[in-house]
Protein backbone atom coordinates (compact mmCIF):
# COMPACT_ATOMS: atom_id res chain seq x y z
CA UNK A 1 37.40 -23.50 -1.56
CA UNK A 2 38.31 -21.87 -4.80
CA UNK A 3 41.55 -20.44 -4.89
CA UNK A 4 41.56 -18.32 -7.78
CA UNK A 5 40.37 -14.98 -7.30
CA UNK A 6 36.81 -13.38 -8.62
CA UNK A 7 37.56 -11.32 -11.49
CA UNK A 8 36.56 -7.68 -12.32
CA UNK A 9 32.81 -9.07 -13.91
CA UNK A 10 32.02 -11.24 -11.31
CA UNK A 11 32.79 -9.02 -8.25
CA UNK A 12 30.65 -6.31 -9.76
CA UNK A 13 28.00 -9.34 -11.02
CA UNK A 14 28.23 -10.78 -7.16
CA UNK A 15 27.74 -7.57 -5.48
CA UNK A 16 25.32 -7.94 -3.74
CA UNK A 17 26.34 -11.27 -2.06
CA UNK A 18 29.60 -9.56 -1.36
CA UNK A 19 28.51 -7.62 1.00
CA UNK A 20 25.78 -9.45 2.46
CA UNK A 21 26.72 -10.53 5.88
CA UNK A 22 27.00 -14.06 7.08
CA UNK A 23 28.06 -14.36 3.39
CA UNK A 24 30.71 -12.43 1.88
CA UNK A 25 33.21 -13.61 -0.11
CA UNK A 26 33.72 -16.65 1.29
CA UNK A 27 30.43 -17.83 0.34
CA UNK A 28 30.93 -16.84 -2.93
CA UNK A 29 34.18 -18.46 -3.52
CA UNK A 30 32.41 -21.76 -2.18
CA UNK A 31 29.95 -21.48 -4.71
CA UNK A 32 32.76 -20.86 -7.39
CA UNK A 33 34.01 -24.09 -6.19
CA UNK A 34 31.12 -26.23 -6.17
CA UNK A 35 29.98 -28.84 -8.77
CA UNK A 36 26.09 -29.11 -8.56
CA UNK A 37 23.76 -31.95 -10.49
CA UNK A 38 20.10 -31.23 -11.10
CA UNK A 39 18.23 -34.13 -12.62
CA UNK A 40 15.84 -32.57 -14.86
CA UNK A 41 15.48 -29.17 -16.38
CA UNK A 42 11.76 -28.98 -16.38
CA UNK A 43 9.42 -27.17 -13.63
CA UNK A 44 11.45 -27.32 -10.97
CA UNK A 45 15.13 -27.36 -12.44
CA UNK A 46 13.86 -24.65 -14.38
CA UNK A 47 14.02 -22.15 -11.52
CA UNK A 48 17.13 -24.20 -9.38
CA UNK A 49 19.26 -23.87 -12.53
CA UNK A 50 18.38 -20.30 -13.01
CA UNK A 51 18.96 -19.09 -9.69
CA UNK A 52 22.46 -21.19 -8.99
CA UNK A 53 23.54 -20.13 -12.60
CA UNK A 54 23.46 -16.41 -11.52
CA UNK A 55 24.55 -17.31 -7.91
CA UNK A 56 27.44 -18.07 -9.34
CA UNK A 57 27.37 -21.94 -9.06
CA UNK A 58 31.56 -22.64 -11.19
CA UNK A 59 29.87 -25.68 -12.65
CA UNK A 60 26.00 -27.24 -13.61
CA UNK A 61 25.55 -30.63 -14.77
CA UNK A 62 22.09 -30.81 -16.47
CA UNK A 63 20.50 -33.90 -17.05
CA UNK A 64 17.28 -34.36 -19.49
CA UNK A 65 16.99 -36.68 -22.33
CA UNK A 66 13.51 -35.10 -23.06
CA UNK A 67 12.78 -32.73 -25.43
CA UNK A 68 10.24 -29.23 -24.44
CA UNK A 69 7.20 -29.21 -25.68
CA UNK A 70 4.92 -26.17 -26.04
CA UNK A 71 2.80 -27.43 -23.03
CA UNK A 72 6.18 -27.04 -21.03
CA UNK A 73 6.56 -22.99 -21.51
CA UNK A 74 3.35 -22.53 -18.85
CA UNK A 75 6.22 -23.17 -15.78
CA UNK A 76 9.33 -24.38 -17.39
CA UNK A 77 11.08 -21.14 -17.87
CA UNK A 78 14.22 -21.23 -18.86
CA UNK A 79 12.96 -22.81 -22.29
CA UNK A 80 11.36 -20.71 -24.75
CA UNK A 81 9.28 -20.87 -28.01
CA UNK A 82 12.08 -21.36 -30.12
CA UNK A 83 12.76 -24.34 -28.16
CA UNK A 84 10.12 -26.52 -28.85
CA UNK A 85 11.54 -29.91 -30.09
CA UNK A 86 14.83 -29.28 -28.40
CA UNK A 87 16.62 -31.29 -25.72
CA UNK A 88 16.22 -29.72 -22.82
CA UNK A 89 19.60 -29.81 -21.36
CA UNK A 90 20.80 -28.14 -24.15
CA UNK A 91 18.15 -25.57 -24.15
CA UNK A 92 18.82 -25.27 -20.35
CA UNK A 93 22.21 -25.13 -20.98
CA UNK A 94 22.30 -22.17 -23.89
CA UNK A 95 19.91 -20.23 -20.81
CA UNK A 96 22.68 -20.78 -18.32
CA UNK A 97 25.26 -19.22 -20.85
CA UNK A 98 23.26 -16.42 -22.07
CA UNK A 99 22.68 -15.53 -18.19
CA UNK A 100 26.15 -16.25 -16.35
CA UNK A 101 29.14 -17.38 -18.46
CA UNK A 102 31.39 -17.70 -15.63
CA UNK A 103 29.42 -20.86 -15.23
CA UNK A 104 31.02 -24.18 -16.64
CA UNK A 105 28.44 -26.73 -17.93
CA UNK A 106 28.45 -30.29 -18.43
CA UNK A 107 25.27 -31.56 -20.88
CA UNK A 108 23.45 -34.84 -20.15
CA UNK A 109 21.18 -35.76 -22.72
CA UNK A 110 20.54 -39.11 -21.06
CA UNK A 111 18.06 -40.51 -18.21
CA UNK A 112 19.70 -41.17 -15.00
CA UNK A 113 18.66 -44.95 -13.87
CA UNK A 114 20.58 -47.64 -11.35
CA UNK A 115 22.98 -48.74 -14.05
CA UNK A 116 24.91 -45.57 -14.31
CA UNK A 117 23.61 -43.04 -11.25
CA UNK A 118 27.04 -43.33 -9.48
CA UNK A 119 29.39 -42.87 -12.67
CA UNK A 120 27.24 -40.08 -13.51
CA UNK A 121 27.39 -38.32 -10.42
CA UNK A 122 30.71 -39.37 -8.98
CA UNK A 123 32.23 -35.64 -10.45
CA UNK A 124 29.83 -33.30 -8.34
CA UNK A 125 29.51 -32.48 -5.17
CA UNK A 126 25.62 -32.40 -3.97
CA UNK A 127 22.49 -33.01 -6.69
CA UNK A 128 18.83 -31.72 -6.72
CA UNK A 129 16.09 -33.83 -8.05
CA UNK A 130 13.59 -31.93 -9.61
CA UNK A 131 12.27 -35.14 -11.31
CA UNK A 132 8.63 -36.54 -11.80
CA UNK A 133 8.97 -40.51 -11.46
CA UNK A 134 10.13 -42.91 -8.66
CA UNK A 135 12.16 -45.00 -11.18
CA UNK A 136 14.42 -41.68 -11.43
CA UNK A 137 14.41 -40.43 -8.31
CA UNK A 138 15.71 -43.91 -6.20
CA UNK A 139 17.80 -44.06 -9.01
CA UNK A 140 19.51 -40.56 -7.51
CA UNK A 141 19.20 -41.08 -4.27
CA UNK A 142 20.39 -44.23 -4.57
CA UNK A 143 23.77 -42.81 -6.08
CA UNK A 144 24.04 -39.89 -4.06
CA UNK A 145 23.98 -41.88 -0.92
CA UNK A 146 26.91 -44.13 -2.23
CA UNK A 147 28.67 -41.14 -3.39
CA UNK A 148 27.99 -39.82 0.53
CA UNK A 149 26.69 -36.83 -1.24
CA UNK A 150 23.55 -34.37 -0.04
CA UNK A 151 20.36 -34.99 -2.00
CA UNK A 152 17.96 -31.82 -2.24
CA UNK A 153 14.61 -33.02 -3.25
CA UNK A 154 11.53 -31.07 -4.26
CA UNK A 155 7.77 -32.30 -5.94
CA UNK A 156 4.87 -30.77 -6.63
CA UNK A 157 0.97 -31.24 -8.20
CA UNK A 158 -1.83 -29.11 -8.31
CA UNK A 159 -1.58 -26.70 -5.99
CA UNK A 160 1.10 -28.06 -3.68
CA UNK A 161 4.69 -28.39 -3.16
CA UNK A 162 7.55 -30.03 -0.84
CA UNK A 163 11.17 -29.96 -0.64
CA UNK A 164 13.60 -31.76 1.76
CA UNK A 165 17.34 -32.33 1.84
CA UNK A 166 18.62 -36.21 2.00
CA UNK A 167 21.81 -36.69 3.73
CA UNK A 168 22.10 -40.16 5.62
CA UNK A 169 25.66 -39.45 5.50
CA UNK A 170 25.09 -36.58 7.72
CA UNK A 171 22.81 -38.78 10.16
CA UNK A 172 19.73 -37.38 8.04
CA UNK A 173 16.93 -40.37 7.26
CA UNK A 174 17.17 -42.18 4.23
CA UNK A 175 15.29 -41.81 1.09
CA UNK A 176 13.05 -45.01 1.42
CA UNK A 177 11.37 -42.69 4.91
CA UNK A 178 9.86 -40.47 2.30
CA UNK A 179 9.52 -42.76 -0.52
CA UNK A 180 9.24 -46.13 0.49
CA UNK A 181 9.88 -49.33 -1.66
CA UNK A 182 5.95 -50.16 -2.09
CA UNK A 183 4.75 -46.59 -3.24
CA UNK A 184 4.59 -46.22 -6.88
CA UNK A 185 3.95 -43.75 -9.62
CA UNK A 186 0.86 -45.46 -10.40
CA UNK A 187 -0.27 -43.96 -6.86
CA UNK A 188 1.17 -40.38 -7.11
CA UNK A 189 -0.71 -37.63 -8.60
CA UNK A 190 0.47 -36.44 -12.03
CA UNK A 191 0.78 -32.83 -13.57
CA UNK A 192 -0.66 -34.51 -17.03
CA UNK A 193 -3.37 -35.72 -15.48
CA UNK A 194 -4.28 -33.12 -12.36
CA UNK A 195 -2.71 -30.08 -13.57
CA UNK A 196 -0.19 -27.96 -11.97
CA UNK A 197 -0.12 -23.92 -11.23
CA UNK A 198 3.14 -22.89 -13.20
CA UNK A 199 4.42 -20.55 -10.05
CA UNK A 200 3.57 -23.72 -7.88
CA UNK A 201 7.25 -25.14 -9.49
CA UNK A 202 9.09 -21.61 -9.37
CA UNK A 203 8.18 -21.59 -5.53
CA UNK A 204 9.74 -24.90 -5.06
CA UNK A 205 12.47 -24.84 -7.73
CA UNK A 206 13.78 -21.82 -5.84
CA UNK A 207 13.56 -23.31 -2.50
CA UNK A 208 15.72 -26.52 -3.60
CA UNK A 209 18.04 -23.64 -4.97
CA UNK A 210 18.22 -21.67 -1.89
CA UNK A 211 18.63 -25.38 0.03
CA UNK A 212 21.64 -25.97 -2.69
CA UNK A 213 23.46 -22.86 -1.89
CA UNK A 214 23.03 -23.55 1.96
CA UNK A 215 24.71 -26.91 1.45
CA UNK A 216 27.40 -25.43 -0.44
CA UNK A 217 28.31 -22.56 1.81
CA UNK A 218 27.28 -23.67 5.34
CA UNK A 219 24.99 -20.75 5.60
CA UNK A 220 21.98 -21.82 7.48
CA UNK A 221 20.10 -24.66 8.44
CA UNK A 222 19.30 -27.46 5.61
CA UNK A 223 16.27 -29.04 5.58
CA UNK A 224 17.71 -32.44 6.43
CA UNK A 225 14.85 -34.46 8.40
CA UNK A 226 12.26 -31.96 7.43
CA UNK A 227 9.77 -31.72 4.80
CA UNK A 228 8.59 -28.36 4.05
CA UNK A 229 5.12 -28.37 2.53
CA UNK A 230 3.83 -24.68 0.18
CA UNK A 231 -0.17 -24.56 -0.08
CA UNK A 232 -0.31 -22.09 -2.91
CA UNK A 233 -4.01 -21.63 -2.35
CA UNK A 234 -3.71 -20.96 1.55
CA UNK A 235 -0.58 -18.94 1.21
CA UNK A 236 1.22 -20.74 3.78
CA UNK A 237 4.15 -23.33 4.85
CA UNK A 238 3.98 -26.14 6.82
CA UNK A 239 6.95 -27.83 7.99
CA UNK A 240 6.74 -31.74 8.60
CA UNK A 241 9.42 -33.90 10.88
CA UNK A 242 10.50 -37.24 9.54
């Protein structure tokens, strides 16, 4: 935990988790404290980075070596038209200090893979993968596992979404369960070519946020062994054992 105090700004910003019970201060402190990695600032690390940014999250490392593109701004929404052509960590980055400056950010304008996952991560404390290939996303598990680190993972297409937590370190199942060695991106839908419904990613961007700050503060239950599935067009969740 923390031990410097919240100043004058951030107990009146954090108001309203100061009082909340179950929460409190200690909470907040916890999340002054943490170091969180989110692999990718596009749909879905749009919203996580948004939401743990104003939480009050002490520091974000973003990771993107892409730049946005106009067809981005339909979900991705912490970039905006005077982004296009920009990296989108840094874009992500310049949201997170226009929002929360208490926050302390670390820019990665590079794509996580197997040769450098664990250096990369080694400095935070629990990372969300809000990524849309395999290569990327055993490539992070794969790190945060050696780094005995929790692993909140969300995806989405069409009209879907699902988020878990990973945390074999915590007796949770292993990555592989979900994604196993043989699947491949050749057999996984794509929002390029199927489409996605831009609040589709805010729903689950938030959710991997919400799981984040559970992790963090021990409020809760995580979703460890449990994959929570959104049907945007039936309006309803659906909650899967694994």
């Amino acid at each position: 935990m923390a031990s410097d105090k919240l100043s004058p700004d951030e107990t009146s910003r954090y108001a309203r988790h100061l009082v909340l019970k179950g929460f409190g201060g200690a909470g907040q402190q916890k999340l002054k404290a943490a170091r969180v990695a989110i692999i990718g600032a596009g749909g879905l690390g749009s919203p996580a980075i948004a939401y743990l940014a104003a939480a009050g999250v002490g520091r974000l490392g973003i990771f993107d070596p892409d730049s946005v593109s106009v067809s981005n701004l339909q979900r991705q929404v912490v970039h905006a038209s005077d982004d296009i052509s920009r990296n989108k960590s840094e874009s992500a980055g310049d949201f997170v200090s226009a929002l929360n400056p208490h926050v302390a950010l670390d820019i990665h304008k590079v794509a996580l893979d197997e040769s450098n996952g664990t250096d990369l991560l080694k400095n935070y404390d629990l990372v969300l993968d809000g990524t849309d290939n395999l290569v990327t996303r055993r490539a992070s598990a794969a790190a945060a596992e050696a780094l005995h680190m929790p692993l909140v993972s969300g995806a989405v297409s069409m009209f879907s979404g699902q988020v878990t937590v990973f945390a074999p370190h915590l007796g949770g199942p292993p990555h592989e369960t979900i994604f196993p060695p043989e699947a491949s991106d050749d057999a996984l839908p794509s929002c390029e070519a199927n489409g996605i419904l831009g609040p589709v990613t805010g729903v689950i961007g938030t959710l991997m946020a919400m799981e984040a700050i559970k992790l963090i503060t021990g409020v809760g239950t995580p979703l460890i062994g449990r994959l929570l599935v959104y049907d945007a067009r039936e309006a309803s969740f659906t909650e899967l054992g694994y």
